[in-house]
PDB file of N, CA and C in Angstrom:
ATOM      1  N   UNK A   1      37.909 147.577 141.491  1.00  0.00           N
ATOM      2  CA  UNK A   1      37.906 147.227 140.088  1.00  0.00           C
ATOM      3  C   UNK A   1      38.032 148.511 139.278  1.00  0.00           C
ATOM      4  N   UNK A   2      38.716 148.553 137.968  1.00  0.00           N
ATOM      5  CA  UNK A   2      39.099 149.515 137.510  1.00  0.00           C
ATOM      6  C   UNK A   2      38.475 148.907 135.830  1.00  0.00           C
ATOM      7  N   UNK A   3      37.464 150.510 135.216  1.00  0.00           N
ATOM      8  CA  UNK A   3      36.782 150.382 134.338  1.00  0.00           C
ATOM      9  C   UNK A   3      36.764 151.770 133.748  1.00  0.00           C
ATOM     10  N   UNK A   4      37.649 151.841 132.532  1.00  0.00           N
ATOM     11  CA  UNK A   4      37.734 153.427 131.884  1.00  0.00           C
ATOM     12  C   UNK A   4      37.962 154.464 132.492  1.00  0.00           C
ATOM     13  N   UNK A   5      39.419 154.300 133.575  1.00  0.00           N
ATOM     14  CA  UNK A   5      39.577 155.220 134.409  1.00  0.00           C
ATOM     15  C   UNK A   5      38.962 155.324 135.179  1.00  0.00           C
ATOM     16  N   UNK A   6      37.938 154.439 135.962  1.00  0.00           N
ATOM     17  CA  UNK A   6      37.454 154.802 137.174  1.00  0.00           C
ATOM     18  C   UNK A   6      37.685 153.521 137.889  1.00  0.00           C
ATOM     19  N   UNK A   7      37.741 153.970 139.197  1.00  0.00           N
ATOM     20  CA  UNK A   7      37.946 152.258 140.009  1.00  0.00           C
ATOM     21  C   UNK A   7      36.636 152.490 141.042  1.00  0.00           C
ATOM     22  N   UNK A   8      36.389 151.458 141.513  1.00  0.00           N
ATOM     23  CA  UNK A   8      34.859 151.241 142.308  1.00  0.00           C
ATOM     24  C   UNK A   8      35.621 150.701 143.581  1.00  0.00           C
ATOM     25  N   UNK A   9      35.267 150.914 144.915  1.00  0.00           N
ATOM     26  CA  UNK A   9      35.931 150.573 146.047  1.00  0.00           C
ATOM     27  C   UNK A   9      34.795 150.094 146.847  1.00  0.00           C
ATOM     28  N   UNK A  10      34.758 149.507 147.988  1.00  0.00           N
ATOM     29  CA  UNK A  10      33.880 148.480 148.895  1.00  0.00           C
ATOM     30  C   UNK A  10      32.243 149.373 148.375  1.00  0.00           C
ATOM     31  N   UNK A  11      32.188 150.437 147.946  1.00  0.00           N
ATOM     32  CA  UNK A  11      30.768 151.117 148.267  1.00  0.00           C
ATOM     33  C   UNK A  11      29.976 151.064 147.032  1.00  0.00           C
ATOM     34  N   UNK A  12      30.988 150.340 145.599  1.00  0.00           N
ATOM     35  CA  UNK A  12      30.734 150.326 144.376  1.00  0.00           C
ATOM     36  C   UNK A  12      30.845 151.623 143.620  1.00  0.00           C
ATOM     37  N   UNK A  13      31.389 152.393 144.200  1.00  0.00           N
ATOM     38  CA  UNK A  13      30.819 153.685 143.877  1.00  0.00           C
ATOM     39  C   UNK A  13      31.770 154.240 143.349  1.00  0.00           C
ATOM     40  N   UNK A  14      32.026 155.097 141.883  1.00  0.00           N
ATOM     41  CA  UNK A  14      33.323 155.348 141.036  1.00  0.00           C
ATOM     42  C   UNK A  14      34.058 156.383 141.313  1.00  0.00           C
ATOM     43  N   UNK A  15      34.998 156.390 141.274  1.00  0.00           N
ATOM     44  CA  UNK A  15      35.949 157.139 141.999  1.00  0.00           C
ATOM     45  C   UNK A  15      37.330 157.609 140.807  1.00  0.00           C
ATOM     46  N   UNK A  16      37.820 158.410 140.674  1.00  0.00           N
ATOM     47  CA  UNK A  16      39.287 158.686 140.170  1.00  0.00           C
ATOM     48  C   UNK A  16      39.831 157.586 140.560  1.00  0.00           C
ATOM     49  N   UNK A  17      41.050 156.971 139.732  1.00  0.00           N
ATOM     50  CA  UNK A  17      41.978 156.133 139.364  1.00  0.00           C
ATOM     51  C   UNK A  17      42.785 156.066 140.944  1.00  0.00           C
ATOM     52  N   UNK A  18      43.027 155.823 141.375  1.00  0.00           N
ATOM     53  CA  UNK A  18      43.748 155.470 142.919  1.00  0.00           C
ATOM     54  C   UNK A  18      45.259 154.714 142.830  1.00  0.00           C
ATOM     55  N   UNK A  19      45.468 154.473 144.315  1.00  0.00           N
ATOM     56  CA  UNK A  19      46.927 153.917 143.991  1.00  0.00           C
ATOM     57  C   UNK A  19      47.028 152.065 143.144  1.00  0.00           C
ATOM     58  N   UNK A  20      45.723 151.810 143.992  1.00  0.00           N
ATOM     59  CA  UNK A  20      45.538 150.394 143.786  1.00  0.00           C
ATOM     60  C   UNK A  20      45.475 149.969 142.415  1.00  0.00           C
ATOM     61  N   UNK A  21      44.161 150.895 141.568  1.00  0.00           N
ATOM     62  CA  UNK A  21      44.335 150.742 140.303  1.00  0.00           C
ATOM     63  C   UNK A  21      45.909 151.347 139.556  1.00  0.00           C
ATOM     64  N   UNK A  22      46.010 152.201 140.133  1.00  0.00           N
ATOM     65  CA  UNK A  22      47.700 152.804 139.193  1.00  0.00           C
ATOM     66  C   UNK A  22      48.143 151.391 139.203  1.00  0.00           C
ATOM     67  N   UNK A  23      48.598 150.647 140.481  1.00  0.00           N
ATOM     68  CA  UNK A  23      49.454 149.519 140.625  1.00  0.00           C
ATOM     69  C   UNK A  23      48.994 148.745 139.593  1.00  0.00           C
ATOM     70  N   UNK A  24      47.384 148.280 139.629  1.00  0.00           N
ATOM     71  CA  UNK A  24      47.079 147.161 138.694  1.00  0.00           C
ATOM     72  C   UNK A  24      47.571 147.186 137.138  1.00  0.00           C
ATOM     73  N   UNK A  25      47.675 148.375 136.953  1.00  0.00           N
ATOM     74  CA  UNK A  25      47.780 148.898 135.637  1.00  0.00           C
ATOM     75  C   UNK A  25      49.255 148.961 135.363  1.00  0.00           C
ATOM     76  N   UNK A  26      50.054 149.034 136.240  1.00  0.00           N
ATOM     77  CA  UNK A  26      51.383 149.254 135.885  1.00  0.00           C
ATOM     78  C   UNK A  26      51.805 147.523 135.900  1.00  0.00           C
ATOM     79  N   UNK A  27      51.390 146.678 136.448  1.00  0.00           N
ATOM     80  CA  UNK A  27      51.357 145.146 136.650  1.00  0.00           C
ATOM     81  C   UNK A  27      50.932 144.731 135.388  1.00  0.00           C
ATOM     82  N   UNK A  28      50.289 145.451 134.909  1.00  0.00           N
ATOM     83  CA  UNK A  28      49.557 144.504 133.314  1.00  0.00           C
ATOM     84  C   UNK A  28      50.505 145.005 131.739  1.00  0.00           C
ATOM     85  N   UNK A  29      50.765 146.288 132.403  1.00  0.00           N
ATOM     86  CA  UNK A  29      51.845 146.685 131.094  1.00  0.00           C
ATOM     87  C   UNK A  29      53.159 146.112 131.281  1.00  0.00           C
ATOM     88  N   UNK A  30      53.557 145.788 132.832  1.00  0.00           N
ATOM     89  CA  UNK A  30      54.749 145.009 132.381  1.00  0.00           C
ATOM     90  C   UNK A  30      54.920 143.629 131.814  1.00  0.00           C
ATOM     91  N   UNK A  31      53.681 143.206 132.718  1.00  0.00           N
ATOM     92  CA  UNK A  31      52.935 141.617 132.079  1.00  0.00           C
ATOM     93  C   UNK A  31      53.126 141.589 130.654  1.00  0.00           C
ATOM     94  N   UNK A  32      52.605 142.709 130.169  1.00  0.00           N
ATOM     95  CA  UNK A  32      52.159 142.963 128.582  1.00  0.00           C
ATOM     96  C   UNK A  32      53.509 142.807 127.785  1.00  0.00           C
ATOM     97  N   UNK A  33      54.653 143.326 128.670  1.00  0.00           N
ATOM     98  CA  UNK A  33      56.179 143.967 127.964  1.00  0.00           C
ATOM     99  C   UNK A  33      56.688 142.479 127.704  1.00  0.00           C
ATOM    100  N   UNK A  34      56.644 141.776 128.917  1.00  0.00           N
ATOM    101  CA  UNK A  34      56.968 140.387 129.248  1.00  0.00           C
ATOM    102  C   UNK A  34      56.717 139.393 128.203  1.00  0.00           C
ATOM    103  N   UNK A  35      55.331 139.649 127.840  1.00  0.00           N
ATOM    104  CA  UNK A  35      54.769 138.315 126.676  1.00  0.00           C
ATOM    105  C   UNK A  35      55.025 138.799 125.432  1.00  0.00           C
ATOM    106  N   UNK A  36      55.407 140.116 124.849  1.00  0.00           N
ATOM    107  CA  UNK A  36      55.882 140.575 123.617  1.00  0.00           C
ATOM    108  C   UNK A  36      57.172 140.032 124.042  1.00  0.00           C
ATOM    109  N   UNK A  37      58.253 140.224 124.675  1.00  0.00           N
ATOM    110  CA  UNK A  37      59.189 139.540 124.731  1.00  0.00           C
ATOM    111  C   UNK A  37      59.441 138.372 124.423  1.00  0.00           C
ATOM    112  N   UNK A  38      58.518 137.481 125.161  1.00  0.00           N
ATOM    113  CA  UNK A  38      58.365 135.572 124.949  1.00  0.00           C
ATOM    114  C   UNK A  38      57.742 136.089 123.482  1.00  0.00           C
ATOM    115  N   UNK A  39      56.885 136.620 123.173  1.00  0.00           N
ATOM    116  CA  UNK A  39      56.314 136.412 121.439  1.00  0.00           C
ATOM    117  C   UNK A  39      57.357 136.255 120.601  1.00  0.00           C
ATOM    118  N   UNK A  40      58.363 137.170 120.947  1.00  0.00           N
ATOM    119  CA  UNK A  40      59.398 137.377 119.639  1.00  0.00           C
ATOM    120  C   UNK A  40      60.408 136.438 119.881  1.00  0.00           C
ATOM    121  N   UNK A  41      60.986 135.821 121.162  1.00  0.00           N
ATOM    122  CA  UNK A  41      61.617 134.979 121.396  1.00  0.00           C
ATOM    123  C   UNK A  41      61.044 133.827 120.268  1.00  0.00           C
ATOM    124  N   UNK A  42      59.353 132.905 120.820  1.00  0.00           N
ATOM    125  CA  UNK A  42      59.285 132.348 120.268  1.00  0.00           C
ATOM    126  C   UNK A  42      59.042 132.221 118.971  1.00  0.00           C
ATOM    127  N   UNK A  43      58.617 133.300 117.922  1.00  0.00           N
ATOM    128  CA  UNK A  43      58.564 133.712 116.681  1.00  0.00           C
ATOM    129  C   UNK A  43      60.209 133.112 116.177  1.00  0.00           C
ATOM    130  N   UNK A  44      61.074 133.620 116.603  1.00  0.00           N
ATOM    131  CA  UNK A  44      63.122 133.478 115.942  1.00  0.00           C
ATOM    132  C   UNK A  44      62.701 131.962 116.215  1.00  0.00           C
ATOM    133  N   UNK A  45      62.217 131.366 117.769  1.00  0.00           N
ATOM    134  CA  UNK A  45      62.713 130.150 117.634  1.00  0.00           C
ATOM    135  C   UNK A  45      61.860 129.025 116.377  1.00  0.00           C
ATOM    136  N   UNK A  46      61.048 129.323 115.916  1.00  0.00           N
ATOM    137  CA  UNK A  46      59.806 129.012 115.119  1.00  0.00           C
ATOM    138  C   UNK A  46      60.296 129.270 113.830  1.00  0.00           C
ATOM    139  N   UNK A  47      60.917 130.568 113.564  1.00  0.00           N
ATOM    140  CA  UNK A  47      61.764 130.587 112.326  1.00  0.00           C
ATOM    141  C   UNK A  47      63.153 129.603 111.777  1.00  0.00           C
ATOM    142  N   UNK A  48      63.645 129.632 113.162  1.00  0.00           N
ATOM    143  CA  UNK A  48      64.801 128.608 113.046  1.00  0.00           C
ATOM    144  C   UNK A  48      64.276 127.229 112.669  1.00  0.00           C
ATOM    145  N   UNK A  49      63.269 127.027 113.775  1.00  0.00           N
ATOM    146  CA  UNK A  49      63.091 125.241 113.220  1.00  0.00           C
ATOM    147  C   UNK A  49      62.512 125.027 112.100  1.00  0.00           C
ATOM    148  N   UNK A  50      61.948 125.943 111.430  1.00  0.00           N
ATOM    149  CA  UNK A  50      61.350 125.793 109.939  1.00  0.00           C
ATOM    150  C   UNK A  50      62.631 125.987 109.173  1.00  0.00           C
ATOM    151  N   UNK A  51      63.584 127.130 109.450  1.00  0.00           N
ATOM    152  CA  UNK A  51      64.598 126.708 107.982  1.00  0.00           C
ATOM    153  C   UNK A  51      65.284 125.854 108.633  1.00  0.00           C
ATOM    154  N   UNK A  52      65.466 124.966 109.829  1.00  0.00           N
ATOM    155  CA  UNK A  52      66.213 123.761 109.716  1.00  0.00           C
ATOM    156  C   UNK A  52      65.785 122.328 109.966  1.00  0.00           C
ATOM    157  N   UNK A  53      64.756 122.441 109.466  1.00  0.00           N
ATOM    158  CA  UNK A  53      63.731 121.062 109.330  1.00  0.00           C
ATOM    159  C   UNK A  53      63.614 120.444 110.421  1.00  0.00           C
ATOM    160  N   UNK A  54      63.979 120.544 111.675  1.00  0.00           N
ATOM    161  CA  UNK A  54      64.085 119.970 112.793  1.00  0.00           C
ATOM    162  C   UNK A  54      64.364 120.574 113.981  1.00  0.00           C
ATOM    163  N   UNK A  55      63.324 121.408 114.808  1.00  0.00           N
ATOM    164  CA  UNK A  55      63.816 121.754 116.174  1.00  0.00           C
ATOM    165  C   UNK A  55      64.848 121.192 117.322  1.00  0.00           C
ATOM    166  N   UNK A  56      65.700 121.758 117.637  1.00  0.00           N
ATOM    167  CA  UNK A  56      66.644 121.111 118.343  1.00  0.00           C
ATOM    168  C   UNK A  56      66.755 122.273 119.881  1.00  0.00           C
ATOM    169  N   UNK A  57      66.664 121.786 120.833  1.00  0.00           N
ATOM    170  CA  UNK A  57      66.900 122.766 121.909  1.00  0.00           C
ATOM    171  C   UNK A  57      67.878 122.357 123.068  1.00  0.00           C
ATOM    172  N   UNK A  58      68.704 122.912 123.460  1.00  0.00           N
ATOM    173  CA  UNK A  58      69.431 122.534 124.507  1.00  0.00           C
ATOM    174  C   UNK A  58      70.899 121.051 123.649  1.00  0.00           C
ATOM    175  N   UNK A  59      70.857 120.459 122.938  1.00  0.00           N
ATOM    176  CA  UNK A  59      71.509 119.811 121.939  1.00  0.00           C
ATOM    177  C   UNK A  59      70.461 118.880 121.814  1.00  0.00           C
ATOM    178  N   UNK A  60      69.366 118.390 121.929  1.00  0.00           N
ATOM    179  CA  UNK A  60      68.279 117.101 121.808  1.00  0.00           C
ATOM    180  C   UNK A  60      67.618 117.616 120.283  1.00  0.00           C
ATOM    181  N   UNK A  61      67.751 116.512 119.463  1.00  0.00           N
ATOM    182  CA  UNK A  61      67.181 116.850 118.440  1.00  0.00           C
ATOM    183  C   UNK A  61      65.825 115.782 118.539  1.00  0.00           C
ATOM    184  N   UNK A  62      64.474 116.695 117.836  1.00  0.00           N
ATOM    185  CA  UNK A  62      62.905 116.068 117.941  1.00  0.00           C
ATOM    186  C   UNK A  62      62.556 115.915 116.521  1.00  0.00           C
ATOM    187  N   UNK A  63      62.275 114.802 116.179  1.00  0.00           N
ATOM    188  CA  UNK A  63      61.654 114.817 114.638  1.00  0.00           C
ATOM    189  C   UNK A  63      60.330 114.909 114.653  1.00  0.00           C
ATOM    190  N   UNK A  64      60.288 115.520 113.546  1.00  0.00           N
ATOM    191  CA  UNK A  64      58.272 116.007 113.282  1.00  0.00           C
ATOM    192  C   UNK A  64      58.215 114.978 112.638  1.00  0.00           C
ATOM    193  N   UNK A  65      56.771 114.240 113.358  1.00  0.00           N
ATOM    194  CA  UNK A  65      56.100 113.378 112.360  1.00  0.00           C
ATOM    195  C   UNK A  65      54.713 113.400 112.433  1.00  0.00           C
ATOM    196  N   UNK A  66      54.157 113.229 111.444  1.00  0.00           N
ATOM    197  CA  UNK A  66      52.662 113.855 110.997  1.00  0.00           C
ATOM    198  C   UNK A  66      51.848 112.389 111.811  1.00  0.00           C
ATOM    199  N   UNK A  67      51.027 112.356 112.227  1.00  0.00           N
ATOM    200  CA  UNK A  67      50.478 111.653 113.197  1.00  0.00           C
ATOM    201  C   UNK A  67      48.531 111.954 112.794  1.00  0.00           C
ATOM    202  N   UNK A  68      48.041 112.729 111.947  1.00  0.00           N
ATOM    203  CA  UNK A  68      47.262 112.554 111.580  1.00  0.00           C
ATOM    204  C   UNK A  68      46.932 111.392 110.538  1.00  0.00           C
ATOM    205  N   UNK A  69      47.891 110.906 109.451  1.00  0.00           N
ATOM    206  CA  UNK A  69      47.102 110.263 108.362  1.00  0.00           C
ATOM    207  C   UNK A  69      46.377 108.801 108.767  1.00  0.00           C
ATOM    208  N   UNK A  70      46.678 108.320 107.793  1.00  0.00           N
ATOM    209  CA  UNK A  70      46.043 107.239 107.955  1.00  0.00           C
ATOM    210  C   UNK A  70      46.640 105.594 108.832  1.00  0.00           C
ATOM    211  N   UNK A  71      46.261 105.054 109.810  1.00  0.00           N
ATOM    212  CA  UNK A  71      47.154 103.877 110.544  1.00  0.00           C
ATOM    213  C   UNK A  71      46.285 102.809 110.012  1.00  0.00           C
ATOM    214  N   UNK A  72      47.467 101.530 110.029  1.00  0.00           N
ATOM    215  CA  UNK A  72      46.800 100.185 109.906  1.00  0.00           C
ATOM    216  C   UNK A  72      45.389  99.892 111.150  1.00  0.00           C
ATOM    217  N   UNK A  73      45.701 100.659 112.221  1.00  0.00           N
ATOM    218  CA  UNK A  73      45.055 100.173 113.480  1.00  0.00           C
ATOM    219  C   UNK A  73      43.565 100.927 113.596  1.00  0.00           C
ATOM    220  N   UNK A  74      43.316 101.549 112.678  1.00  0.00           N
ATOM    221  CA  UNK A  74      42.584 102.672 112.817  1.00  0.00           C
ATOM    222  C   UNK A  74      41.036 101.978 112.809  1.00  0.00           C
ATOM    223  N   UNK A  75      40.164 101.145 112.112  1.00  0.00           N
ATOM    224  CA  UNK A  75      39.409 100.756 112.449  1.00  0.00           C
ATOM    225  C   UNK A  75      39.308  99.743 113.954  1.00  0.00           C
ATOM    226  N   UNK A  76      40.335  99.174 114.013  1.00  0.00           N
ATOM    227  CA  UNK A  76      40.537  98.655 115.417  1.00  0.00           C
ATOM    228  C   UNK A  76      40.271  99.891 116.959  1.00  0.00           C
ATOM    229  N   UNK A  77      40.957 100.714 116.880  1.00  0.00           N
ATOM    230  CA  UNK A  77      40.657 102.166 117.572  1.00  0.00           C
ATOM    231  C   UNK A  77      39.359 102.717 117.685  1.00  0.00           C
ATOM    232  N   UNK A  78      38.979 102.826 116.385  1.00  0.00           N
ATOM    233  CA  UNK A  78      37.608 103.248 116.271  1.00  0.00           C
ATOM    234  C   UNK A  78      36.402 102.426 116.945  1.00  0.00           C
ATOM    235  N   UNK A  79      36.613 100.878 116.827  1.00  0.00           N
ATOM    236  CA  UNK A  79      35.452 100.098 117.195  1.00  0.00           C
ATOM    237  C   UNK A  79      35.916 100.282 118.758  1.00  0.00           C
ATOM    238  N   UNK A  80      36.924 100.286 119.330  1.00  0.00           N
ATOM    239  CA  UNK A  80      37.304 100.511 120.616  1.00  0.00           C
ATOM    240  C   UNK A  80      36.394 101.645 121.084  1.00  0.00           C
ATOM    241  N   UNK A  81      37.099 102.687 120.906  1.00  0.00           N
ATOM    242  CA  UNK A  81      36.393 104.189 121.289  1.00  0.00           C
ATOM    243  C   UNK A  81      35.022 104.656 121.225  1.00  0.00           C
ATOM    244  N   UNK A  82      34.736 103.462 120.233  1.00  0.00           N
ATOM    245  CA  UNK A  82      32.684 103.978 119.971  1.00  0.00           C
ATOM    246  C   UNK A  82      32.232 102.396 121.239  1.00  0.00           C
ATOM    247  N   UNK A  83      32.607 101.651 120.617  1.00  0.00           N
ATOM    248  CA  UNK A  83      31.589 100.019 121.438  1.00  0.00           C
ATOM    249  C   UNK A  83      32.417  99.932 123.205  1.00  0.00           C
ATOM    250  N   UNK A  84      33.506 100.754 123.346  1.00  0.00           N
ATOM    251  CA  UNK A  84      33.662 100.048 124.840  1.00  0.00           C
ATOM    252  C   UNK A  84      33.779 101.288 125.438  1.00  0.00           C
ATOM    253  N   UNK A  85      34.516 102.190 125.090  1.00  0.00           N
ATOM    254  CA  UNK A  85      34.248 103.656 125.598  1.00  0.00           C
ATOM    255  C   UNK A  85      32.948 104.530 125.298  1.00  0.00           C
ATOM    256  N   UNK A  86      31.989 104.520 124.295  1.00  0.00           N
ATOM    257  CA  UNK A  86      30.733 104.930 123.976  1.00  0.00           C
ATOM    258  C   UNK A  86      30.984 106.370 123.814  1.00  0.00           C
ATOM    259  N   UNK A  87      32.426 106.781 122.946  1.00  0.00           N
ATOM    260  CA  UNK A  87      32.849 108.041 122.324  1.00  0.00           C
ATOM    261  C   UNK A  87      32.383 107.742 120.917  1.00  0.00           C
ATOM    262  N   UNK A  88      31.562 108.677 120.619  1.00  0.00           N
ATOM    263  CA  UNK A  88      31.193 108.816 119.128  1.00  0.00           C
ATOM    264  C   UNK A  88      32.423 109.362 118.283  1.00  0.00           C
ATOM    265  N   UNK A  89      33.071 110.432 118.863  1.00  0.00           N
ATOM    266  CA  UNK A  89      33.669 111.221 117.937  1.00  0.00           C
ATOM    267  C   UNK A  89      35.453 111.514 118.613  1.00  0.00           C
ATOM    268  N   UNK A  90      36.710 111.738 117.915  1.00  0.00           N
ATOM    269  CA  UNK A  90      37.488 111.899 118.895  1.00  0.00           C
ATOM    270  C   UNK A  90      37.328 113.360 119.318  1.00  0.00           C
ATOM    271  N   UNK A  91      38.607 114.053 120.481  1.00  0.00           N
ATOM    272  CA  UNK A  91      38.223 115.589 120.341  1.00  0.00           C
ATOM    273  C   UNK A  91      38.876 115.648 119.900  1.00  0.00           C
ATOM    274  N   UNK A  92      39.674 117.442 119.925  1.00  0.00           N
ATOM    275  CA  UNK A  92      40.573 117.680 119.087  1.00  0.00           C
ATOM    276  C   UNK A  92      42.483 117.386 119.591  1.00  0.00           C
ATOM    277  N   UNK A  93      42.749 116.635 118.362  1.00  0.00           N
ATOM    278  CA  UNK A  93      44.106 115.740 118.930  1.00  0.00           C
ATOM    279  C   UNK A  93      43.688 114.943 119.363  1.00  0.00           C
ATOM    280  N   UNK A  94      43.108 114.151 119.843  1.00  0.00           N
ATOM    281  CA  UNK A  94      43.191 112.968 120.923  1.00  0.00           C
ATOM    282  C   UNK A  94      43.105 111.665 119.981  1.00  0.00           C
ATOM    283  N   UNK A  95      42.966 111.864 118.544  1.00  0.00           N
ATOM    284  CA  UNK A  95      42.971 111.256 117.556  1.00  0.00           C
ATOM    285  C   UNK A  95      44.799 110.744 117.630  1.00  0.00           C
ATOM    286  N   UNK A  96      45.050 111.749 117.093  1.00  0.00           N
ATOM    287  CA  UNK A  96      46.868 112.095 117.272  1.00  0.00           C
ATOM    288  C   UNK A  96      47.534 111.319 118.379  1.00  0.00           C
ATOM    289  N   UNK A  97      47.122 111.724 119.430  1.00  0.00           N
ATOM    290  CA  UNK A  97      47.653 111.243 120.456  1.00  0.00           C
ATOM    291  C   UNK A  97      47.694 109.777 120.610  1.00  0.00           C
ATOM    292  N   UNK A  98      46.516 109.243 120.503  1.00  0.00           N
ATOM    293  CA  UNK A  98      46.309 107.682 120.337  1.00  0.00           C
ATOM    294  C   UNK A  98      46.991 107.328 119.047  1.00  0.00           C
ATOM    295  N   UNK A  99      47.958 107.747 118.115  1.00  0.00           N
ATOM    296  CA  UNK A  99      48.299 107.224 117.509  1.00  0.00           C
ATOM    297  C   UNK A  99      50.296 107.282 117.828  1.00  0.00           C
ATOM    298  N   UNK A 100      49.983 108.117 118.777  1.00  0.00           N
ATOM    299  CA  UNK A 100      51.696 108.459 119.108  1.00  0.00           C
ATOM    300  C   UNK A 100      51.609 106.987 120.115  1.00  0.00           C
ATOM    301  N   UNK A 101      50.699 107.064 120.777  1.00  0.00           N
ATOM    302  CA  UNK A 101      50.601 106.534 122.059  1.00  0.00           C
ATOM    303  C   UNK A 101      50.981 104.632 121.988  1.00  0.00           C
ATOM    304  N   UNK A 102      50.063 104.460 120.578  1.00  0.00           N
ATOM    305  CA  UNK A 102      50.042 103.252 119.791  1.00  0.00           C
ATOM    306  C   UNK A 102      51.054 102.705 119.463  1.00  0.00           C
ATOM    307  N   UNK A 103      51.715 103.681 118.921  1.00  0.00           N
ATOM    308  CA  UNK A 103      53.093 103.165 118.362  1.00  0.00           C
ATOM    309  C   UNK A 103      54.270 103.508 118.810  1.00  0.00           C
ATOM    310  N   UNK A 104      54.274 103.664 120.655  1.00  0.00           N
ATOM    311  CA  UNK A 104      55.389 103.488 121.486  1.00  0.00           C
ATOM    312  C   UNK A 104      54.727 102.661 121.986  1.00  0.00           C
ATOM    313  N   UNK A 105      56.103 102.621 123.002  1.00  0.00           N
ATOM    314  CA  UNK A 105      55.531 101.026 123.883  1.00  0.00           C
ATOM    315  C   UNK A 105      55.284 101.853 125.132  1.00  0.00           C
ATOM    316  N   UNK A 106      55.870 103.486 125.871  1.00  0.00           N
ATOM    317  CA  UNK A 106      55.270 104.248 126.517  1.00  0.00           C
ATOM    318  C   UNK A 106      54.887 105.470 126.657  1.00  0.00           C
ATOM    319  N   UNK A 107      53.792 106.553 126.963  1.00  0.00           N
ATOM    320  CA  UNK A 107      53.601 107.539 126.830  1.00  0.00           C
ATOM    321  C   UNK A 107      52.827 108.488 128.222  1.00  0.00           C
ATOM    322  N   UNK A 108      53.458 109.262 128.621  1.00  0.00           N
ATOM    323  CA  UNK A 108      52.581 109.757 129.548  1.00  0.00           C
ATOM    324  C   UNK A 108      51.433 110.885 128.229  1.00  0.00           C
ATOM    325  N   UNK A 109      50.270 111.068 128.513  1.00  0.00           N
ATOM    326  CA  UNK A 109      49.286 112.575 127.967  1.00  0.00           C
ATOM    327  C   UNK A 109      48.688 113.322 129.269  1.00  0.00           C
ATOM    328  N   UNK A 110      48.566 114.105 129.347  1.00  0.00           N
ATOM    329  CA  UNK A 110      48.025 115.029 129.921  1.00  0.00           C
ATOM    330  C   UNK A 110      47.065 115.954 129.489  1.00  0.00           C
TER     331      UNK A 110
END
């Protein structure tokens, strides 16, 4: 394990930086190079779908629809989720989800 330039080996005992830690360290800055990469990728793609009102990838276009407000079904849901499931509260999204879920006829969630 490697902690402020020192790495600890089977005896716990701290030692100068070694090959093992060099490696670990050279593994995490490329890691590091990697996800600034995906950041900025997904930043342009995040810019695009905001000035064009609609993400589109590969040619499939997805419409945003707000899935929080208010549904006809919603006290129906609610007496569900509290009296037969014995959920007081939803978590977070799962509100959402049961309302995507509602108003297809199928949905896988995960």
């Amino acid at each position: 394990m490697c902690v402020w330039g020192l790495c600890t080996g089977d005896t716990d005992e701290a030692v100068p930086f070694g090959g093992d830690c060099l490696d670990q360290i050279k593994n995490l800055l490329d890691r590091q190079e990697k996800l600034h990469e995906r950041q900025s990728e997904l930043k342009t793609l995040l810019e695009a779908c905001k000035g064009s009102g609609s993400p589109v990838k590969d040619g499939a276009s997805v419409a945003v629809e707000n899935w929080s407000g208010p549904f006809d079904w919603d006290a129906q849901a609610d007496d569900v989720r509290f009296n037969i499931f014995g959920i007081s509260t939803y978590r977070a999204n799962q509100r959402e989800v049961s309302a995507f879920a509602i108003s297809l006829s199928a949905v896988t969630v995960i």
